[in-house]
Protein backbone atom coordinates (compact mmCIF):
# COMPACT_ATOMS: atom_id res chain seq x y z
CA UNK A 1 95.40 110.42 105.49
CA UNK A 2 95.16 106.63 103.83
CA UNK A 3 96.76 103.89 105.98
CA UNK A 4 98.57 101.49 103.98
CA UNK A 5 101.04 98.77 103.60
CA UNK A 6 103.90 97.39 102.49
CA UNK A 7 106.10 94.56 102.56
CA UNK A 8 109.72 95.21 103.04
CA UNK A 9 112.31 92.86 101.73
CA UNK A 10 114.06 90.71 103.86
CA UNK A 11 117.03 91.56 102.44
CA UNK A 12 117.28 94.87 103.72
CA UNK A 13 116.06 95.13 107.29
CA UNK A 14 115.06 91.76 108.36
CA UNK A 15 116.67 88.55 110.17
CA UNK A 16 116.97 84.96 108.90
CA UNK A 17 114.93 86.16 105.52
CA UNK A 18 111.95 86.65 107.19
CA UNK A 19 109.06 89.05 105.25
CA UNK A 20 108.26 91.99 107.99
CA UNK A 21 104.95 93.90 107.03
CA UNK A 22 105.04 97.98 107.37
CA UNK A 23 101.83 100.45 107.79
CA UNK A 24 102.21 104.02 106.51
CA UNK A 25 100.26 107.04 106.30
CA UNK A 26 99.65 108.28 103.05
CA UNK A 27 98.73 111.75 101.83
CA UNK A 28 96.35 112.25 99.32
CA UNK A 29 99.21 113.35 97.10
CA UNK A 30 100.71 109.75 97.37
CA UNK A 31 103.42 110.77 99.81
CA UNK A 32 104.77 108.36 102.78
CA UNK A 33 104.05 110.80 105.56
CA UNK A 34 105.09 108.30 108.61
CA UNK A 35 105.94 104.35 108.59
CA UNK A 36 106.19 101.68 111.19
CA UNK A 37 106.17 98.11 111.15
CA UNK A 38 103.39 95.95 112.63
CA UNK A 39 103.48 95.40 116.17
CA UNK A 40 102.11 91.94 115.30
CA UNK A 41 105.55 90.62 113.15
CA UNK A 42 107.37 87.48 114.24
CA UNK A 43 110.97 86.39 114.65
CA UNK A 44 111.24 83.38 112.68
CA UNK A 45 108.25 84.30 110.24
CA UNK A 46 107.32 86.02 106.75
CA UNK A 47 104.15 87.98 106.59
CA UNK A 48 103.87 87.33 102.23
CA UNK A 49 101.02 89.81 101.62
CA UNK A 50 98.67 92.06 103.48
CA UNK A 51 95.11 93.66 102.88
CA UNK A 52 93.37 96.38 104.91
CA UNK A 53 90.03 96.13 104.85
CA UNK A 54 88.16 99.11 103.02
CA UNK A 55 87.21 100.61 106.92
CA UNK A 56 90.42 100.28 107.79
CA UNK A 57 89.17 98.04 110.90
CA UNK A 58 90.50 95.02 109.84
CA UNK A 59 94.24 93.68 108.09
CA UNK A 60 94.17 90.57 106.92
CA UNK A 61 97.74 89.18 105.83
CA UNK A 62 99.24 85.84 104.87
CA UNK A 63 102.04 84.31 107.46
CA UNK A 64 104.08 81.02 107.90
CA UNK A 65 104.01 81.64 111.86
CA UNK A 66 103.81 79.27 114.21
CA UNK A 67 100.48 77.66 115.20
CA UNK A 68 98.74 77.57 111.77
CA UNK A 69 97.74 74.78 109.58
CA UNK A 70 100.62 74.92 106.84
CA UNK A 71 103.17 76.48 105.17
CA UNK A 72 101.11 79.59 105.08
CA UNK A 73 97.81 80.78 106.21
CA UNK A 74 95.86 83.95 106.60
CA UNK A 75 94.87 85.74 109.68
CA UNK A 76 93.12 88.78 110.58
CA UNK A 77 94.10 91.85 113.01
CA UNK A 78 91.90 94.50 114.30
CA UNK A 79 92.19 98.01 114.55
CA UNK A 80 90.56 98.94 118.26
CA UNK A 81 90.70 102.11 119.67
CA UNK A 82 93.48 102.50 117.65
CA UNK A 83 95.79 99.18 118.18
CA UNK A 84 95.98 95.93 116.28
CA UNK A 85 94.62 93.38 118.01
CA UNK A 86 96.71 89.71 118.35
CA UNK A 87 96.35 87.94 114.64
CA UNK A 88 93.89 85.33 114.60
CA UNK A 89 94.30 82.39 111.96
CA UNK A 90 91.14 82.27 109.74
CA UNK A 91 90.54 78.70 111.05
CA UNK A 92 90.62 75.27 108.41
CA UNK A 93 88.03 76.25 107.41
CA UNK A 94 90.06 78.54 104.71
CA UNK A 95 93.31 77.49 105.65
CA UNK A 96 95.07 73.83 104.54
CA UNK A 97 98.32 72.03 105.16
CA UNK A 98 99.49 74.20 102.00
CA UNK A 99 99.62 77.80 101.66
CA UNK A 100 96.70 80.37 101.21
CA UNK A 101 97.80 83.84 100.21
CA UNK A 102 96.70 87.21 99.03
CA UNK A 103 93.85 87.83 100.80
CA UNK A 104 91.40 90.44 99.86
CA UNK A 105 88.18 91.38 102.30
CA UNK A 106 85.01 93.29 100.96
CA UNK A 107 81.74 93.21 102.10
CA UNK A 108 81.57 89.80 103.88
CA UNK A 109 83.31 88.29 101.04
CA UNK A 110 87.19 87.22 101.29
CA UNK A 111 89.27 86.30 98.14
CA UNK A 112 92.53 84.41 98.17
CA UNK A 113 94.78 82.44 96.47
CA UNK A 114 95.45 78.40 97.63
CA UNK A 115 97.77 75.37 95.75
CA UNK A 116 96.21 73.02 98.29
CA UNK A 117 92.15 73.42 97.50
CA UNK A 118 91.13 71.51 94.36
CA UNK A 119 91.50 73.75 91.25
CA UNK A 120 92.98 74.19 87.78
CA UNK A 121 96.76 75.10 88.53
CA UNK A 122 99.40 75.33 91.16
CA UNK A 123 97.58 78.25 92.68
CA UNK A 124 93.89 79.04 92.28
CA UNK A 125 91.56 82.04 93.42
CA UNK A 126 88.98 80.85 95.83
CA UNK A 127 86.01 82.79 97.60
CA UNK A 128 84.47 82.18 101.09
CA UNK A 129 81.73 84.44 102.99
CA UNK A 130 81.33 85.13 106.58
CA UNK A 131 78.34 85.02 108.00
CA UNK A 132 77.86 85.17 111.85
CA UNK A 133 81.62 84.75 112.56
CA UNK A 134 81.49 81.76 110.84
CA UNK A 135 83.27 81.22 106.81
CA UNK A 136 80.81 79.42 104.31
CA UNK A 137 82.33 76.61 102.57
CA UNK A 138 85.15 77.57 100.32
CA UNK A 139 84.39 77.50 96.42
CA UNK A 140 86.79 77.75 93.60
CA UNK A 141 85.94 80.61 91.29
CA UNK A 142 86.56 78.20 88.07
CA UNK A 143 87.78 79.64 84.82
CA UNK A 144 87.47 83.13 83.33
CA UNK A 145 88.77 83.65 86.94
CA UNK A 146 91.41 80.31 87.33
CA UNK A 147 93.77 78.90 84.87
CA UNK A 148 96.32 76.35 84.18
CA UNK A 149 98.47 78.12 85.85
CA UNK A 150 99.39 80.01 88.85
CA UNK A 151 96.67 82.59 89.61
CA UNK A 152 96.88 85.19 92.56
């Protein structure tokens, strides 16, 4: 089995429009074997989009809750011993008074989209590596990558 995840609109099972992420089991056939949402979701806050981490030890999601820097910023959850651990906000270092989102983890190396860091459009792809615990300076992946316009 393949955990996964999805975002469910807020239209259908959520409160004051609020985004409420979901983890499912997947067969290897593609079918939806079981489905629960994250223990971690918030009253009062969207979770916009959500990455597992190849290993499946690590989810790192976009959210407007309380406590972060901006509108909305990414965190990371761990998978120990089979439980999510409390979100932790990636830290300014990543995260701005605007909104990071999309977040994609591999190998050290996290991807994401920002319309606060300096770039070509309203949103821009940026890169930043971890090293020791600690994120290396973020750096806009220019064009070929980036564009006028809104890139994700």
């Amino acid at each position: 089995m393949i955990e996964s995840y999805m975002t469910v609109d807020c239209n259908i099972r959520c409160e004051k429009n609020n985004g409420v992420l979901y983890l499912a089991k997947i067969s290897k056939t593609g079918d939806i074997t079981e489905n629960h949402a994250f223990v971690h979701n918030e009253a009062g806050s969207s979770i916009h989009s959500a990455h597992i981490a190849y290993d499946g030890k690590a989810l790192y999601f976009s959210s407007d809750r309380p406590g972060g820097f901006g509108g909305f910023d990414l965190y990371v959850s761990y998978k120990k011993n089979n439980f999510w651990s409390l979100p932790e906000n990636l830290g300014p270092e990543i995260n701005t008074s605007g909104n990071e989102l999309t977040p994609y983890y591999n190998n050290g190396e996290l991807l994401f989209a920002s319309d606060l860091l300096p770039g070509f459009g309203g949103y821009d792809i940026f890169q930043s590596k971890v090293e020791n615990g600690n994120w290396s300076l973020v750096k806009n992946m220019e064009y070929g990558i980036n564009s006028i316009g809104d890139d994700y």
